[in-house]
N, C-alpha and C. Protein backbone atom coordinates (compact mmCIF):
# COMPACT_ATOMS: atom_id res chain seq x y z
N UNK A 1 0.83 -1.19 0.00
CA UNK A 1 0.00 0.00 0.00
C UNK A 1 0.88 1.26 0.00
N UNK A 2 2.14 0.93 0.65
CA UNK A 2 2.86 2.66 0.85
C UNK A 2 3.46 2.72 -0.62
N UNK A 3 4.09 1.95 -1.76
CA UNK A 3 4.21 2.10 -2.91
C UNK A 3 3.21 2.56 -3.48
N UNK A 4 2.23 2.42 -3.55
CA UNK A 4 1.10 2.51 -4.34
C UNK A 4 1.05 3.85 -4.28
N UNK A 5 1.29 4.32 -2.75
CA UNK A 5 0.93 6.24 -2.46
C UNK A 5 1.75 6.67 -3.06
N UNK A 6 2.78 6.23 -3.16
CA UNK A 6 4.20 6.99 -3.79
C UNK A 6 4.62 6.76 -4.75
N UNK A 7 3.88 6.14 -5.58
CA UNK A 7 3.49 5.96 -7.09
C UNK A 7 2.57 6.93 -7.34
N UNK A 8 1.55 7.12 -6.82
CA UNK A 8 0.60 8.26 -7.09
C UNK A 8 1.20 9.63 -6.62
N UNK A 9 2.05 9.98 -5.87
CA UNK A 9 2.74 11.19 -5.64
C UNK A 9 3.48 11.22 -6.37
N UNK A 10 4.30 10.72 -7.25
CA UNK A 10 5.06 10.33 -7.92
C UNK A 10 4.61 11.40 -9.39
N UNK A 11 3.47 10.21 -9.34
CA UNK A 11 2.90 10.63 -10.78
C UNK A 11 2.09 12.12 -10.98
N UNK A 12 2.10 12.91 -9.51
CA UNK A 12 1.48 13.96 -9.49
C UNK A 12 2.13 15.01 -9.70
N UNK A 13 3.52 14.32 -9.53
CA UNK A 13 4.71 15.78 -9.59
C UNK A 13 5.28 15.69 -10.96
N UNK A 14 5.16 14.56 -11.73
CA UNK A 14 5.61 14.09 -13.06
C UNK A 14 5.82 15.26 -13.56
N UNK A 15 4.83 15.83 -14.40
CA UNK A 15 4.80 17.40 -15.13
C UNK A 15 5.78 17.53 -14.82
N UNK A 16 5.22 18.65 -13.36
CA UNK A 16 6.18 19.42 -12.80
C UNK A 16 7.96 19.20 -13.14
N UNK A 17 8.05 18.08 -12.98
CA UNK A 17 9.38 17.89 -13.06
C UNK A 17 10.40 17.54 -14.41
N UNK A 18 9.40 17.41 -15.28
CA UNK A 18 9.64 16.87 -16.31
C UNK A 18 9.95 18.28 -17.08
N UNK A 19 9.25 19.35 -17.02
CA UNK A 19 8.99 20.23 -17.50
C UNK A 19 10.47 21.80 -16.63
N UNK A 20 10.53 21.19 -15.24
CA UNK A 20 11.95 21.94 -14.84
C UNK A 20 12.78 21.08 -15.72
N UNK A 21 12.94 19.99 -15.58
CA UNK A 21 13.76 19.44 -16.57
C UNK A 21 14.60 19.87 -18.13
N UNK A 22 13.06 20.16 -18.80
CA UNK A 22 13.48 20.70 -19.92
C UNK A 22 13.98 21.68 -20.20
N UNK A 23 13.11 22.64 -19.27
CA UNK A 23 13.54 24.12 -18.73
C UNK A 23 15.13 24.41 -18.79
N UNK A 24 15.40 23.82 -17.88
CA UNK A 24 16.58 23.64 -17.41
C UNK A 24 17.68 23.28 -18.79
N UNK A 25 17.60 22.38 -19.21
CA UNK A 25 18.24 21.82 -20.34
C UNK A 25 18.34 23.02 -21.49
N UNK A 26 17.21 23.75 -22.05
CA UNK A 26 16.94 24.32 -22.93
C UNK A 26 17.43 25.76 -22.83
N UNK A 27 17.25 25.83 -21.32
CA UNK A 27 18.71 27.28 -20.81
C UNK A 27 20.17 27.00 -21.11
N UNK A 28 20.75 25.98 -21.13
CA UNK A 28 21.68 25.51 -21.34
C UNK A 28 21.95 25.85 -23.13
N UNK A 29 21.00 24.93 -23.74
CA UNK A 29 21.20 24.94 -25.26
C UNK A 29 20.91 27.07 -25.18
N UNK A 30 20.50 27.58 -24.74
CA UNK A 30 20.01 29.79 -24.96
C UNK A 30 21.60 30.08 -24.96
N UNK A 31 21.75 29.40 -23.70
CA UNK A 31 23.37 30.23 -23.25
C UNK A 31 24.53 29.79 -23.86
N UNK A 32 24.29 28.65 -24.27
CA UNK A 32 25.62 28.17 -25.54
C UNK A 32 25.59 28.91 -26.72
N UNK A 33 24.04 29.49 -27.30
CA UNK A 33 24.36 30.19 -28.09
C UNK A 33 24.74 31.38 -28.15
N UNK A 34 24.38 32.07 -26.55
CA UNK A 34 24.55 33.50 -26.23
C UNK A 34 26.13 33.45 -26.59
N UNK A 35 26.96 32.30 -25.49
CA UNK A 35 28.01 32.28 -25.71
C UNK A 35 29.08 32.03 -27.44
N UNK A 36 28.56 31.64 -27.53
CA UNK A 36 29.07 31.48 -29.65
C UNK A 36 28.21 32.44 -30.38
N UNK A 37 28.69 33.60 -29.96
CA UNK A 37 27.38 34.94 -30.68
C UNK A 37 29.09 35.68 -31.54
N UNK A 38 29.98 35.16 -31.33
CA UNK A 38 31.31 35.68 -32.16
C UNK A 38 31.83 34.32 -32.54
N UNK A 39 31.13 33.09 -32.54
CA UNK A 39 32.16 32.18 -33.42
C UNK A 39 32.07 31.74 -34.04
N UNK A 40 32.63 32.40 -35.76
CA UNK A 40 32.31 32.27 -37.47
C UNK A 40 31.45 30.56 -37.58
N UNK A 41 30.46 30.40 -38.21
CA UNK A 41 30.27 28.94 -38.64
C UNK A 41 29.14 28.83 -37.38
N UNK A 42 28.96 29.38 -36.16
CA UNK A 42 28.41 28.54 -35.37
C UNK A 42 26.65 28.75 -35.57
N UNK A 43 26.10 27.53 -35.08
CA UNK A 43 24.50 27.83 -36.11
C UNK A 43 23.91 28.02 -34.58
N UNK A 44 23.08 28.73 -34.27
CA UNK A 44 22.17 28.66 -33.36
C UNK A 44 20.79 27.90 -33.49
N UNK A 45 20.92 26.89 -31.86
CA UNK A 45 19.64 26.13 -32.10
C UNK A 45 18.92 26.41 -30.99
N UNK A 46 18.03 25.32 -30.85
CA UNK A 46 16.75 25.72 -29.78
C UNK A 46 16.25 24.51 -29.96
N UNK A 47 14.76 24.36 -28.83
CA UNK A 47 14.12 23.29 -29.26
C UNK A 47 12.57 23.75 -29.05
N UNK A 48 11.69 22.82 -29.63
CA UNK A 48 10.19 23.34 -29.51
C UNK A 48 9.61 22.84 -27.94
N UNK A 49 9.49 23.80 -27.10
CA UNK A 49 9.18 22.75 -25.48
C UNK A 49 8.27 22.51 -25.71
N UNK A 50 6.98 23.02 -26.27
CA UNK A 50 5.61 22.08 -26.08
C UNK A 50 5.36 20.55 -26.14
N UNK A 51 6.45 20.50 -27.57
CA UNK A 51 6.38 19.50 -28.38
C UNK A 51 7.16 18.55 -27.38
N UNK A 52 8.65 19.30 -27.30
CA UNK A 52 9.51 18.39 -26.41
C UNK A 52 8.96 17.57 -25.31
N UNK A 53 8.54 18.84 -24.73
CA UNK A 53 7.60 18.16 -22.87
C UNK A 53 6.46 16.84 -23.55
N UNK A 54 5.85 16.85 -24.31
CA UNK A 54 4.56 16.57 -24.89
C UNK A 54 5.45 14.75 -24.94
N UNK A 55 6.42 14.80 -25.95
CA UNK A 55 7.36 13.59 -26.06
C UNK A 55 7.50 12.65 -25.01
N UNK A 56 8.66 13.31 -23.99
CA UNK A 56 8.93 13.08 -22.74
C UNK A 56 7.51 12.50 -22.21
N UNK A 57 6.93 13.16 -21.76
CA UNK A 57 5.74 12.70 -21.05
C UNK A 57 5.19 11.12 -21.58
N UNK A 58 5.56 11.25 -22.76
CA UNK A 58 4.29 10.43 -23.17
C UNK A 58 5.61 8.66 -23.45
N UNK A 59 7.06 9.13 -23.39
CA UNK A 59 7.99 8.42 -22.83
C UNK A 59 7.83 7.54 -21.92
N UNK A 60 7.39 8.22 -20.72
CA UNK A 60 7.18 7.70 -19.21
C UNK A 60 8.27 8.64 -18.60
N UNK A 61 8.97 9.26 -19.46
CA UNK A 61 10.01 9.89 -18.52
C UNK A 61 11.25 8.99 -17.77
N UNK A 62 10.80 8.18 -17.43
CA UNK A 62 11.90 7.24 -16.25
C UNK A 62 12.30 5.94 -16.46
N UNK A 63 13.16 5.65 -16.17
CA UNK A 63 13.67 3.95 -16.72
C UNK A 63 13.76 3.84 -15.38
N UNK A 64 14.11 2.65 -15.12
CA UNK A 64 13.79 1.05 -14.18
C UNK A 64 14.40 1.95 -12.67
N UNK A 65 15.37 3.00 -12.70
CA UNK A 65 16.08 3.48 -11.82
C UNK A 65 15.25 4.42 -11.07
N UNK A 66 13.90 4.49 -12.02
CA UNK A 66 13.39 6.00 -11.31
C UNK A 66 14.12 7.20 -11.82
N UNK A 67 14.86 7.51 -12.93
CA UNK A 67 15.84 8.20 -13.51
C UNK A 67 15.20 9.33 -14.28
N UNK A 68 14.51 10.27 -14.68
CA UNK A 68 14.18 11.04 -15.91
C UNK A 68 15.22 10.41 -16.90
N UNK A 69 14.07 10.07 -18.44
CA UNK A 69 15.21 9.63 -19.07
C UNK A 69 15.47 10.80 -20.02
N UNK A 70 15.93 12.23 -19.77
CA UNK A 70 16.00 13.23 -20.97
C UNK A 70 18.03 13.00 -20.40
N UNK A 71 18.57 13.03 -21.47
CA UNK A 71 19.81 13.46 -21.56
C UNK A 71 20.43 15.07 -22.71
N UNK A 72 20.98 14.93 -22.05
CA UNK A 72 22.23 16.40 -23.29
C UNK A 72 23.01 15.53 -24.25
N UNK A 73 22.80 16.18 -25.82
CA UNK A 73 22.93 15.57 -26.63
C UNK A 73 24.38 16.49 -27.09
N UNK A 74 25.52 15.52 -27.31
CA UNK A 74 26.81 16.29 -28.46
C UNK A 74 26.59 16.44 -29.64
N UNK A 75 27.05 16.85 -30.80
CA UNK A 75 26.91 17.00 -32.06
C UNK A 75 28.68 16.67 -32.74
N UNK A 76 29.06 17.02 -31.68
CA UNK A 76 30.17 16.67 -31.76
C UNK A 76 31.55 16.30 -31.08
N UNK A 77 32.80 15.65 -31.92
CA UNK A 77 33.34 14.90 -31.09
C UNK A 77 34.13 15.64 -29.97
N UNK A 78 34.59 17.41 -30.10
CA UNK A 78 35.48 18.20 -29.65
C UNK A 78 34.15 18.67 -28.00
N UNK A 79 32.73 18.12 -28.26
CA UNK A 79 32.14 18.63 -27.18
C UNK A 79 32.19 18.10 -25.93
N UNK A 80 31.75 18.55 -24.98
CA UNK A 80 31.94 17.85 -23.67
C UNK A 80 30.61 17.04 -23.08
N UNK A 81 30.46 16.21 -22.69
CA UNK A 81 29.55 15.53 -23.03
C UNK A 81 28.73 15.69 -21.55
N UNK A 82 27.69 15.82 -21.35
CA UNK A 82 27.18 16.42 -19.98
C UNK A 82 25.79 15.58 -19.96
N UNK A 83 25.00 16.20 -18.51
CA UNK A 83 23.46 15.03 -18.59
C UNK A 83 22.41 16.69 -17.57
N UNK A 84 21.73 16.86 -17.72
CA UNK A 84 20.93 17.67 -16.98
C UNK A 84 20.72 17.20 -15.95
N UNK A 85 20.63 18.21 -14.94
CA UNK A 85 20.73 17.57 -13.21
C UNK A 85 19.70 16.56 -13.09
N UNK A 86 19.83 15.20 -12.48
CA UNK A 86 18.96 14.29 -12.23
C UNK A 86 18.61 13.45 -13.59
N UNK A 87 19.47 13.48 -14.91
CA UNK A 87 18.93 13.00 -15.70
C UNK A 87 19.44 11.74 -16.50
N UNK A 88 19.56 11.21 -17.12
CA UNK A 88 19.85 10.00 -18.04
C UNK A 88 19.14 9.29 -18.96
N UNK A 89 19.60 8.51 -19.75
CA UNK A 89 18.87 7.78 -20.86
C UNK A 89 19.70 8.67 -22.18
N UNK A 90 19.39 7.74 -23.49
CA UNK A 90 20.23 8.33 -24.62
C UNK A 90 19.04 9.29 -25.63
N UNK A 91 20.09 9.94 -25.79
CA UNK A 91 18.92 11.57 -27.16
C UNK A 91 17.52 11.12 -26.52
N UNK A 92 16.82 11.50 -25.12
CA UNK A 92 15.71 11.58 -25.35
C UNK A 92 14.97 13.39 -25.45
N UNK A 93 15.73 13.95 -25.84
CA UNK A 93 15.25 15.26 -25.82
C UNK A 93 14.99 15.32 -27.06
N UNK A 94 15.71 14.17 -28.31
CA UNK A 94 15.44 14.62 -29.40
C UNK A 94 16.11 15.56 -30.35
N UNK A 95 16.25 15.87 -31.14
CA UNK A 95 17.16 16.14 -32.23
C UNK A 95 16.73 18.09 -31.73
N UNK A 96 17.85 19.00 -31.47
CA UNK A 96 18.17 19.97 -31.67
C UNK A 96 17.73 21.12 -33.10
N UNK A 97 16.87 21.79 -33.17
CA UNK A 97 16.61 22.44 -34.48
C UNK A 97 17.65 23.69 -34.04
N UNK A 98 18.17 23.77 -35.63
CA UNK A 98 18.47 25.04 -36.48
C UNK A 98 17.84 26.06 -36.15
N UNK A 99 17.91 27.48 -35.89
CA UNK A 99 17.11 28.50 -35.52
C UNK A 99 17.36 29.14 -36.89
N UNK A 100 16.47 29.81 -37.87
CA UNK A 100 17.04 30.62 -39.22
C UNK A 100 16.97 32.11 -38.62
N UNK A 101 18.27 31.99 -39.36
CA UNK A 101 18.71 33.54 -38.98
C UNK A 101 17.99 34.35 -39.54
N UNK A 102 17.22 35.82 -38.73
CA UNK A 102 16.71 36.58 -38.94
C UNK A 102 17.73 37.42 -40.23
N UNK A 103 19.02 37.56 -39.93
CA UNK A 103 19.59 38.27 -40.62
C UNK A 103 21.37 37.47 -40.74
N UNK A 104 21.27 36.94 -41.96
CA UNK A 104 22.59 36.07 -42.15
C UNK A 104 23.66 37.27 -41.83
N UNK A 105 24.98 36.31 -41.41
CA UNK A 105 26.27 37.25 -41.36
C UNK A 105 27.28 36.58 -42.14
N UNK A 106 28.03 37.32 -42.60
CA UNK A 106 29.54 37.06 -43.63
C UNK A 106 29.88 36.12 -43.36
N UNK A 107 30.09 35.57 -41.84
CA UNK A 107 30.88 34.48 -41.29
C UNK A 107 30.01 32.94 -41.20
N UNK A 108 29.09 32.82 -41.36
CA UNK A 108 27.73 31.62 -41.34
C UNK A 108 27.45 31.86 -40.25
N UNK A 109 27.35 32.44 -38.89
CA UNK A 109 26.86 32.60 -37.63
C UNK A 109 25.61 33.07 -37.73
N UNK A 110 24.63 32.27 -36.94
CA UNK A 110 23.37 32.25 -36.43
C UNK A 110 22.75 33.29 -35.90
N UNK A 111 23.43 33.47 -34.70
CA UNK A 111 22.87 33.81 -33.21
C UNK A 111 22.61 35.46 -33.40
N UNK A 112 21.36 35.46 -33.26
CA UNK A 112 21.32 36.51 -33.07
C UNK A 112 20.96 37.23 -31.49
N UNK A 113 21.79 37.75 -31.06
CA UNK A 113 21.60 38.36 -29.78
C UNK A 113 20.23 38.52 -29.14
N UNK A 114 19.72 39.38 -29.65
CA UNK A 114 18.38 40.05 -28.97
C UNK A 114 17.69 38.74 -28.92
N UNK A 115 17.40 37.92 -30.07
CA UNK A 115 16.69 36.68 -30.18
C UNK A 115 17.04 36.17 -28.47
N UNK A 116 18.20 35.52 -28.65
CA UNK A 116 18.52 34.28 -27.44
C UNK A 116 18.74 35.12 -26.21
N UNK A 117 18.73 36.66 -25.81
CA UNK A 117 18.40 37.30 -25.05
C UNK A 117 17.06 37.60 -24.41
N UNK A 118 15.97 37.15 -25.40
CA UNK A 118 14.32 37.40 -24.73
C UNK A 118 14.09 35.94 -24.59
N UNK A 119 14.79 35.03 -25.68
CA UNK A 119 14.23 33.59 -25.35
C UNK A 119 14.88 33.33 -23.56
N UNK A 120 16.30 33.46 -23.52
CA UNK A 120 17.10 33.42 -22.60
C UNK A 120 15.75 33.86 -21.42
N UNK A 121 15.25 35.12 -21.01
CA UNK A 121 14.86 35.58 -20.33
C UNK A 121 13.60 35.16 -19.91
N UNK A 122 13.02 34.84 -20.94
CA UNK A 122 11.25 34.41 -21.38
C UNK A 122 11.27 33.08 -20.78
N UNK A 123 12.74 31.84 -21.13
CA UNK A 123 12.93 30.48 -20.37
C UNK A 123 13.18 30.84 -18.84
N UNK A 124 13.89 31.62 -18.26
CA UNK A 124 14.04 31.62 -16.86
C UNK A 124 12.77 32.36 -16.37
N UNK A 125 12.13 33.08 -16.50
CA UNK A 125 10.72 33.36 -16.07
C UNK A 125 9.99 32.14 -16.15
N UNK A 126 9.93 31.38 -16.56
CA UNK A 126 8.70 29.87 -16.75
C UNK A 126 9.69 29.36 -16.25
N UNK A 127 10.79 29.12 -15.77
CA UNK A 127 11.40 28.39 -14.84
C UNK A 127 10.98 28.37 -13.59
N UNK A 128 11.25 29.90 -13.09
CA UNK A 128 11.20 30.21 -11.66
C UNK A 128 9.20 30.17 -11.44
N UNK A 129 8.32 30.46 -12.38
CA UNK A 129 7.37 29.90 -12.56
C UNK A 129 7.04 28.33 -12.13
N UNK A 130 7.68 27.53 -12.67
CA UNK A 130 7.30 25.98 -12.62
C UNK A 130 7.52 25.76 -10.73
N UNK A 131 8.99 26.76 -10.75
CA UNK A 131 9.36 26.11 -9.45
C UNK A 131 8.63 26.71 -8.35
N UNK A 132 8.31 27.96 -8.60
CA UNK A 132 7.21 28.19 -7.43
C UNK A 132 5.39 27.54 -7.32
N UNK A 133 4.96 27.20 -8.46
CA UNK A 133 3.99 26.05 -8.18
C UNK A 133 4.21 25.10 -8.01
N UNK A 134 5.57 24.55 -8.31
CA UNK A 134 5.74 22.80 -7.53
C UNK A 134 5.94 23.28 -6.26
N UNK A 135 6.81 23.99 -5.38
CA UNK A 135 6.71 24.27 -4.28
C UNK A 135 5.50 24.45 -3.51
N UNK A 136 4.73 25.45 -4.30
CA UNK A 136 3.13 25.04 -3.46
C UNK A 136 2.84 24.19 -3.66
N UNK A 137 2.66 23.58 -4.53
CA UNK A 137 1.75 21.67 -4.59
C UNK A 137 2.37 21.54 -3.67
N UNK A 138 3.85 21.50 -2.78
CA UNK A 138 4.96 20.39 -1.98
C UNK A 138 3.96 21.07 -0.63
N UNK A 139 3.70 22.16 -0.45
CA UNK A 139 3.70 22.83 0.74
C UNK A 139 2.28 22.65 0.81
N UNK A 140 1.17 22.61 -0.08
CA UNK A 140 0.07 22.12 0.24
C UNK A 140 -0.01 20.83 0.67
N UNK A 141 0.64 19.92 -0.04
CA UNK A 141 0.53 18.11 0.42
C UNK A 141 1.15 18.37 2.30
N UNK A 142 2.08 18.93 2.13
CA UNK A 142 2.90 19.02 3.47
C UNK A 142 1.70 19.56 4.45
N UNK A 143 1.04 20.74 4.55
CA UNK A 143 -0.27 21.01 4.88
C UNK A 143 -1.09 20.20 5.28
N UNK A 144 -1.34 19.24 4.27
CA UNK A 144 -2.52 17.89 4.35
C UNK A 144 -2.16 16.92 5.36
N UNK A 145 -0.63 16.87 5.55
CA UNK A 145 -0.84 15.53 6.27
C UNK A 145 -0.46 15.58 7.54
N UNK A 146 -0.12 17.15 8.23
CA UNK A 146 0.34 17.71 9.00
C UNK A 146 -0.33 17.75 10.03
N UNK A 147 -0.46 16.56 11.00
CA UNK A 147 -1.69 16.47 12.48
C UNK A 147 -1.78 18.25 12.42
N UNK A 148 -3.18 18.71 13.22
CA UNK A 148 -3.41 19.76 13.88
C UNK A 148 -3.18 21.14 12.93
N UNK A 149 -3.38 20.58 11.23
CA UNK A 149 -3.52 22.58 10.81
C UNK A 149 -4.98 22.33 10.59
């Protein structure tokens, strides 16, 4: 019976977490490009979260470990190969899109500033978003089971 509850708590925070998850990840892919906004050739990408989260979810999210299975994907061999906090499993985030440049430059570079500066900004607002309603869901359940409120 106590699995069963914590299978169902489990599955109540799913979203929630799935969705800091991506969050999280997809700040990562903003700021790599913020950072390569001067280096000739480099393409700026992004990913679609609706779609992404929509994936994931419908994944299960978790392998046998209880693990989120979204990982950080290389493109290449000179990259460093990393996993988003709490995460594992192979390319489940899915293939990285191309962003088209509003305005090509001499050098093939992507990125356009202002772009990955409002996306940049627009992702950490729905971040700190996600995390202050999972915190209330945490602090309401905490509420519920709390003899004497």
């Amino acid at each position: 019976m106590e699995t069963r509850m914590i299978d169902q708590l489990d599955a109540a925070f799913k979203f929630g977490q799935e969705a800091l998850n991506l969050r999280g990840y997809r700040q990562q892919v903003l700021s790599s490009n913020i950072a390569n906004a001067d280096t000739p050739g480099y393409e700026a990408r992004d990913l679609d979260f609706a779609s992404t989260l929509t994936t994931a979810l419908k994944k299960g999210g978790h392998d046998e470990s209880g693990k989120s299975g979204l990982e950080l994907v290389t493109t290449d061999a000179g990259h460093i190969a990393g996993q988003a906090p709490g995460t594992s499993g192979a390319d489940a985030y899915g293939r990285l899109a191309y962003r088209n440049p509003l305005q090509p430059s001499l050098d093939g570079n992507t990125v356009d500033l202002d772009t990955e500066r409002v996306n940049f900004a627009d992702n950490a607002l729905h971040y700190e978003t996600g995390m202050t309603v999972l915190s209330g869901q945490i602090k309401t359940m905490i509420a519920a089971i709390t003899p004497g409120t």
